[in-house]
Protein backbone atom coordinates (compact mmCIF):
# COMPACT_ATOMS: atom_id res chain seq x y z
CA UNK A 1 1.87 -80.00 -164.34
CA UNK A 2 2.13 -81.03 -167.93
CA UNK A 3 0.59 -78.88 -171.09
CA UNK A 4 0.88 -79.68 -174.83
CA UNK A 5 0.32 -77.37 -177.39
CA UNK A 6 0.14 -78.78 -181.33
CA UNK A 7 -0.02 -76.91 -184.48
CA UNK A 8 -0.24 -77.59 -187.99
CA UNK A 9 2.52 -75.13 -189.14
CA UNK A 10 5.87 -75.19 -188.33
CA UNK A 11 5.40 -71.42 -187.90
CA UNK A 12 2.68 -71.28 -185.22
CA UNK A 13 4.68 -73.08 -183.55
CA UNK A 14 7.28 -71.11 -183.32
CA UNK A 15 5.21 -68.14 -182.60
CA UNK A 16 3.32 -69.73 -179.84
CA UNK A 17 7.03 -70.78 -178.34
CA UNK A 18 7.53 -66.81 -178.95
CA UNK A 19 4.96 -65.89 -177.03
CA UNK A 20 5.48 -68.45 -174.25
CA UNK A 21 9.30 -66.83 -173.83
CA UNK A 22 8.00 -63.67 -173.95
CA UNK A 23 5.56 -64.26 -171.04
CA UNK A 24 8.15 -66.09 -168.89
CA UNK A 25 10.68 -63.17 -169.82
CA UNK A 26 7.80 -60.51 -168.26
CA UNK A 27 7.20 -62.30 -165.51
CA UNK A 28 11.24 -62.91 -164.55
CA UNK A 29 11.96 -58.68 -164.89
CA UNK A 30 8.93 -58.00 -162.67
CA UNK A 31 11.06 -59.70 -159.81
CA UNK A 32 14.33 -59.24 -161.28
CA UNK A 33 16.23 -57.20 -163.66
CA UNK A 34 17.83 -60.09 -165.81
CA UNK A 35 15.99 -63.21 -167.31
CA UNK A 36 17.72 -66.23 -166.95
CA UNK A 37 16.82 -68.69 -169.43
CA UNK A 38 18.66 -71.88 -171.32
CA UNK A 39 18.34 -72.97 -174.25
CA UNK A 40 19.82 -76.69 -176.15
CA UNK A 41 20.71 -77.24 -179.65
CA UNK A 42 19.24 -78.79 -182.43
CA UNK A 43 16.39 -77.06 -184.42
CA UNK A 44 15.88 -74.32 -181.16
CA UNK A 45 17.80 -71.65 -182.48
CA UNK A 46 16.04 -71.79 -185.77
CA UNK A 47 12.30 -71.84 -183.71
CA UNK A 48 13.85 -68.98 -181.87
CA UNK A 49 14.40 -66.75 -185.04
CA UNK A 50 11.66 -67.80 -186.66
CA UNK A 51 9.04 -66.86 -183.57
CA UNK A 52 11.18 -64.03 -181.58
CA UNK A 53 12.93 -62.53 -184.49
CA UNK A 54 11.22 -62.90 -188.17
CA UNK A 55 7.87 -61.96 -185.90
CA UNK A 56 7.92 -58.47 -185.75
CA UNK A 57 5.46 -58.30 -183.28
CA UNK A 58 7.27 -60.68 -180.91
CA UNK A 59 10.66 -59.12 -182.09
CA UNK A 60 9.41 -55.66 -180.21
CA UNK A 61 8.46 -57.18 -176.90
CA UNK A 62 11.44 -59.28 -176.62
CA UNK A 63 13.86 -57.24 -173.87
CA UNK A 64 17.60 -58.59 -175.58
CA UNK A 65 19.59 -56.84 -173.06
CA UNK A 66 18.28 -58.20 -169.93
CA UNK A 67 18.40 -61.74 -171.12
CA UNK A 68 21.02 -64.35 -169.34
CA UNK A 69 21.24 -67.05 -172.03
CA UNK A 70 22.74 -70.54 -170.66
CA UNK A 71 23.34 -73.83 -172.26
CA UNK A 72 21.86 -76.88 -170.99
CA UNK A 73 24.31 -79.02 -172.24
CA UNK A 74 27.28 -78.34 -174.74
CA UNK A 75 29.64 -80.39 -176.95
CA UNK A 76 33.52 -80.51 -175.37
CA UNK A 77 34.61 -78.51 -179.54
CA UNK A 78 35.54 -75.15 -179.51
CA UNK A 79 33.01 -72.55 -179.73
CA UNK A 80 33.14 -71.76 -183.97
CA UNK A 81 32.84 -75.74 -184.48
CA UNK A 82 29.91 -77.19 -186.43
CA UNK A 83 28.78 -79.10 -183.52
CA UNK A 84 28.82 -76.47 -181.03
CA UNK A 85 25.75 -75.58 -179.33
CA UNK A 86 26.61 -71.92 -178.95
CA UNK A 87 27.74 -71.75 -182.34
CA UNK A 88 24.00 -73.06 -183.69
CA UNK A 89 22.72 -70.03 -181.20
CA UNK A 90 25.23 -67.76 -182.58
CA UNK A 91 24.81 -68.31 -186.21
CA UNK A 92 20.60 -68.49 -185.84
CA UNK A 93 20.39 -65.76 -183.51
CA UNK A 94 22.85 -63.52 -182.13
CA UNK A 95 23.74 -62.87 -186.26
CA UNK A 96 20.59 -61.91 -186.65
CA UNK A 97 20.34 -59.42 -183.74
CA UNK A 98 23.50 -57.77 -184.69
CA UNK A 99 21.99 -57.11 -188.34
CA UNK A 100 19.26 -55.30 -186.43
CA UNK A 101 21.53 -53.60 -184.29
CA UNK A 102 20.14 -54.67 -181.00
CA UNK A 103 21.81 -55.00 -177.65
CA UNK A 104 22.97 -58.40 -177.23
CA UNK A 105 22.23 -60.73 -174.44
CA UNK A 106 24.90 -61.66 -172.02
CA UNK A 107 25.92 -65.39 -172.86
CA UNK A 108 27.42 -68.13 -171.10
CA UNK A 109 29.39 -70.31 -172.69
CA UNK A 110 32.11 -72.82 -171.80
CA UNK A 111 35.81 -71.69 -171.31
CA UNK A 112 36.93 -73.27 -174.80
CA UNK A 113 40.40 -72.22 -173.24
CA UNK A 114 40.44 -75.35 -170.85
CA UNK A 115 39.54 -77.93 -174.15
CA UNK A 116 42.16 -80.28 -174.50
CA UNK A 117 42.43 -82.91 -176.88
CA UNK A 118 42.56 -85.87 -174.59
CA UNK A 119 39.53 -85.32 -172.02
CA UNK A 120 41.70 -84.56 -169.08
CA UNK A 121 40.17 -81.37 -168.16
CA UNK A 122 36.62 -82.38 -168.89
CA UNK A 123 35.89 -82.00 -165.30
CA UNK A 124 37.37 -78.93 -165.09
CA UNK A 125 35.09 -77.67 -168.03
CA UNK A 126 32.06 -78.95 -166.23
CA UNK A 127 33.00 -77.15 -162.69
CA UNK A 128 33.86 -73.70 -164.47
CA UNK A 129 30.60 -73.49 -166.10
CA UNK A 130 28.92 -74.95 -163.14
CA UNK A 131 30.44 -71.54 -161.06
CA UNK A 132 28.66 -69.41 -163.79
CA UNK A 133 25.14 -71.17 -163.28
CA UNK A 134 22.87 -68.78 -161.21
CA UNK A 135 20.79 -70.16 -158.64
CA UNK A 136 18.25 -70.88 -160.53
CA UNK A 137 16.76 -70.63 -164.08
CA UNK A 138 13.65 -68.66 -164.79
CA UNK A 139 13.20 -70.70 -167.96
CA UNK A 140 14.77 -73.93 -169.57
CA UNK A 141 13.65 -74.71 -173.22
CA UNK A 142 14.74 -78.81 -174.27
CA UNK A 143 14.46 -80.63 -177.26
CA UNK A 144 13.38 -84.04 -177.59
CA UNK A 145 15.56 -87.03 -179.00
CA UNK A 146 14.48 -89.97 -180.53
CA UNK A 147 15.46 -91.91 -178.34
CA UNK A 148 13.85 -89.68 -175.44
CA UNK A 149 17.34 -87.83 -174.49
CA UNK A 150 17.24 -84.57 -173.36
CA UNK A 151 20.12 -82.02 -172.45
CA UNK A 152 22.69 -84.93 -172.70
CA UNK A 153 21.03 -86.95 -170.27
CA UNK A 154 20.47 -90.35 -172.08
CA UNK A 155 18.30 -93.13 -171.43
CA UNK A 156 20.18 -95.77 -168.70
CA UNK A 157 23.06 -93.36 -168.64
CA UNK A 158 24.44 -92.79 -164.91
CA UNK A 159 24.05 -89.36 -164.97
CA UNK A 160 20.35 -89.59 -164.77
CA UNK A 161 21.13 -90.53 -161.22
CA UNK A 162 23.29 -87.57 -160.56
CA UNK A 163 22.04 -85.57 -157.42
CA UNK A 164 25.09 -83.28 -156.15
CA UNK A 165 26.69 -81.59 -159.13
CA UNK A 166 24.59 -79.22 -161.77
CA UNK A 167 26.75 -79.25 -164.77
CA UNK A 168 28.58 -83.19 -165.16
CA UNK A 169 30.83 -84.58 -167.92
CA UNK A 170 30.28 -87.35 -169.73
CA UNK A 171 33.11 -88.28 -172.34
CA UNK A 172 30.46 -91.78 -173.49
CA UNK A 173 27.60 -89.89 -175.27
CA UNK A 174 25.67 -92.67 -177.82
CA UNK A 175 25.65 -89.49 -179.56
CA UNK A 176 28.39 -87.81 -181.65
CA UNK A 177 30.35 -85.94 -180.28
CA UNK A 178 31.07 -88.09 -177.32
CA UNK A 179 32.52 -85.43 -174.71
CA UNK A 180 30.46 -83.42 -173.55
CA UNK A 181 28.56 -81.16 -170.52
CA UNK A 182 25.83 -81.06 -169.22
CA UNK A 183 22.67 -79.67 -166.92
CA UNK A 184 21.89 -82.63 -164.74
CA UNK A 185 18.63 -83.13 -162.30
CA UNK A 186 19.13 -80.62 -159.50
CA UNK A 187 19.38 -77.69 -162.44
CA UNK A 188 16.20 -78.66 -164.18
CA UNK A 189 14.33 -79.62 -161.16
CA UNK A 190 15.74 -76.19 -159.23
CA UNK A 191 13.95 -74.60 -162.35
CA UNK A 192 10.99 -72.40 -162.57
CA UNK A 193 9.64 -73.23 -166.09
CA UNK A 194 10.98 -76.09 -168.85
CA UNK A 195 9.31 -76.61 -171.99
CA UNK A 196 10.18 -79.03 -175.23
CA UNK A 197 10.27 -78.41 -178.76
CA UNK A 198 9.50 -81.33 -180.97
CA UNK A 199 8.27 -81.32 -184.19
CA UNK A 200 7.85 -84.11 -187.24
CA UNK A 201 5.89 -87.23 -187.43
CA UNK A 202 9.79 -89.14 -186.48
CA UNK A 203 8.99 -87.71 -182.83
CA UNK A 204 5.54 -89.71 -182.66
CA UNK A 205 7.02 -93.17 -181.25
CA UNK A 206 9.33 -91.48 -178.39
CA UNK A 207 6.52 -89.55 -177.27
CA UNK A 208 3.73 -92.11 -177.10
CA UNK A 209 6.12 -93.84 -174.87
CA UNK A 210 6.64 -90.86 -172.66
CA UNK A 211 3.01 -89.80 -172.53
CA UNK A 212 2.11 -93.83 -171.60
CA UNK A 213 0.97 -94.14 -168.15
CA UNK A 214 3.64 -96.84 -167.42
CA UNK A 215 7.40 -95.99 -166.23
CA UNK A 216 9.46 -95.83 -169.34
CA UNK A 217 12.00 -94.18 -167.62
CA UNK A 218 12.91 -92.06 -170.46
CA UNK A 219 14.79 -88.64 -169.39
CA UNK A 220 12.09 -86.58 -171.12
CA UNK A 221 8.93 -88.69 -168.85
CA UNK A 222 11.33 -87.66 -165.95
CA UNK A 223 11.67 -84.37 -166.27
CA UNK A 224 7.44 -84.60 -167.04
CA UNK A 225 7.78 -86.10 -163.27
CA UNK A 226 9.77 -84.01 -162.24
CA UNK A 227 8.38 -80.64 -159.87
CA UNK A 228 8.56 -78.07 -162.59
CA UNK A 229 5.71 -76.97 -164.45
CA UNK A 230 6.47 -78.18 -168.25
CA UNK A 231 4.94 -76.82 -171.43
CA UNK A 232 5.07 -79.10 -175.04
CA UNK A 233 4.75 -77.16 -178.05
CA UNK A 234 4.74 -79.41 -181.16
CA UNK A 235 3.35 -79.98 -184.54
CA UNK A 236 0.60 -82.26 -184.98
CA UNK A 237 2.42 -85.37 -186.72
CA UNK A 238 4.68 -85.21 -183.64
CA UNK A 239 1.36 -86.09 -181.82
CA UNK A 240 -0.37 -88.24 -184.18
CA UNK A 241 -1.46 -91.19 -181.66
CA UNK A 242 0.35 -90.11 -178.81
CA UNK A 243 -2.73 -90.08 -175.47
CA UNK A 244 -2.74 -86.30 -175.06
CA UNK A 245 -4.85 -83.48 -175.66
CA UNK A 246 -3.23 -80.84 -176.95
CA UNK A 247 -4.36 -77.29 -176.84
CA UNK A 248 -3.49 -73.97 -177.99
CA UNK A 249 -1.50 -71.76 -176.31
């Protein structure tokens, strides 16, 4: 099951992402006492602070302590480098929880101790973090590349066909940096919840081509495919022309 949700304002967005965390977190500490989620890079951690954060309301009914945060895919730099995906989560919104004095989550990052220069313990990267993974995630939240990547599963790239390990290495991203882990199929699809974040008219083209009723085979249209229930909150150029019907959430 697919939803879309489109605003106008970069802010209801992020508040109706807010809210959508918020209700996944309730539902996970019902059943549990921790709440499993992962999050990618990119814009998220500034949607994050902007909805769960600089929202007071949704800053109060956010439970910090009894979040699991994971990764969905990470850059192979140590964890205080500019492209690090932690680093973006850490400067966005762990900062900002410590300036409120909050209990932090528990995060799981990769062992920057095994980096080495040449790629040779890559794979050794990917298995560690893969033996931190839980079972399975109560939430996964994505962005959206141009070019219809998601976690750092690209479009024709082998790993799309990966069915036996979680967490792979790839060391041939089209993307800068080009080592890198991360989530593969059996995570996302062992999942209980994924939505995307995409916002600007630039995502328009990607996602008419994802939203098309023919195969484009596009990571994003698989994980649409895919078992998982999947939520889309955008902004409306990010829609303009694209055959959906969004809704509020």
């Amino acid at each position: 099951m697919v939803s879309v949700h489109s605003y106008a304002d970069s802010q209801d967005v992020a508040d109706a992402v807010a809210r959508y965390v918020i209700q996944n977190q309730n539902a996970a500490l019902e059943k549990s006492n921790k709440f499993r989620i992962a999050i990618s890079g990119g814009s998220l951690g500034k949607v994050l602070n902007k909805g769960l954060i600089a929202n007071k309301k949704n800053f109060s009914n956010v439970k910090w302590s009894k979040w699991e945060v994971y990764f969905s895919d990470e850059r192979l730099v140590p964890l205080d480098h500019e492209d690090s995906n932690y680093g973006l989560f850490n400067e966005m919104v762990l900062k900002s929880l410590r300036e409120h004095n909050v209990e932090l989550p528990e995060v799981f990052t990769i062992d920057e101790s095994l980096l080495a220069a040449d790629g040779s313990t890559d794979d050794k990267i990917a298995s560690d973090y893969e033996n931190k993974l839980p079972e399975a995630l109560d939430l996964i939240l994505l962005g959206c590349g141009p070019d219809g990547h998601t976690c750092s599963l690209f479009p024709g790239h082998k790993l799309l066909s990966e069915k036996s390990r979680r967490i792979a290495y790839l060391q041939d991203s089209p993307k800068p940096p080009p080592r890198r882990v991360t989530f593969t199929f059996p995570v996302l699809f062992n999942s209980k919840n994924i939505a995307f974040v995409a916002e600007g008219a630039g995502k328009a083209p990607v996602l008419s081509q994802i939203f098309e009723e023919k195969d484009s085979g596009l990571p994003c249209e698989l994980v649409n495919k895919g078992p998982v229930p999947v939520s889309w909150f955008v902004n409306d150029p990010a829609v303009q022309g694209v055959p959906v019907t969004p809704t509020k959430y």
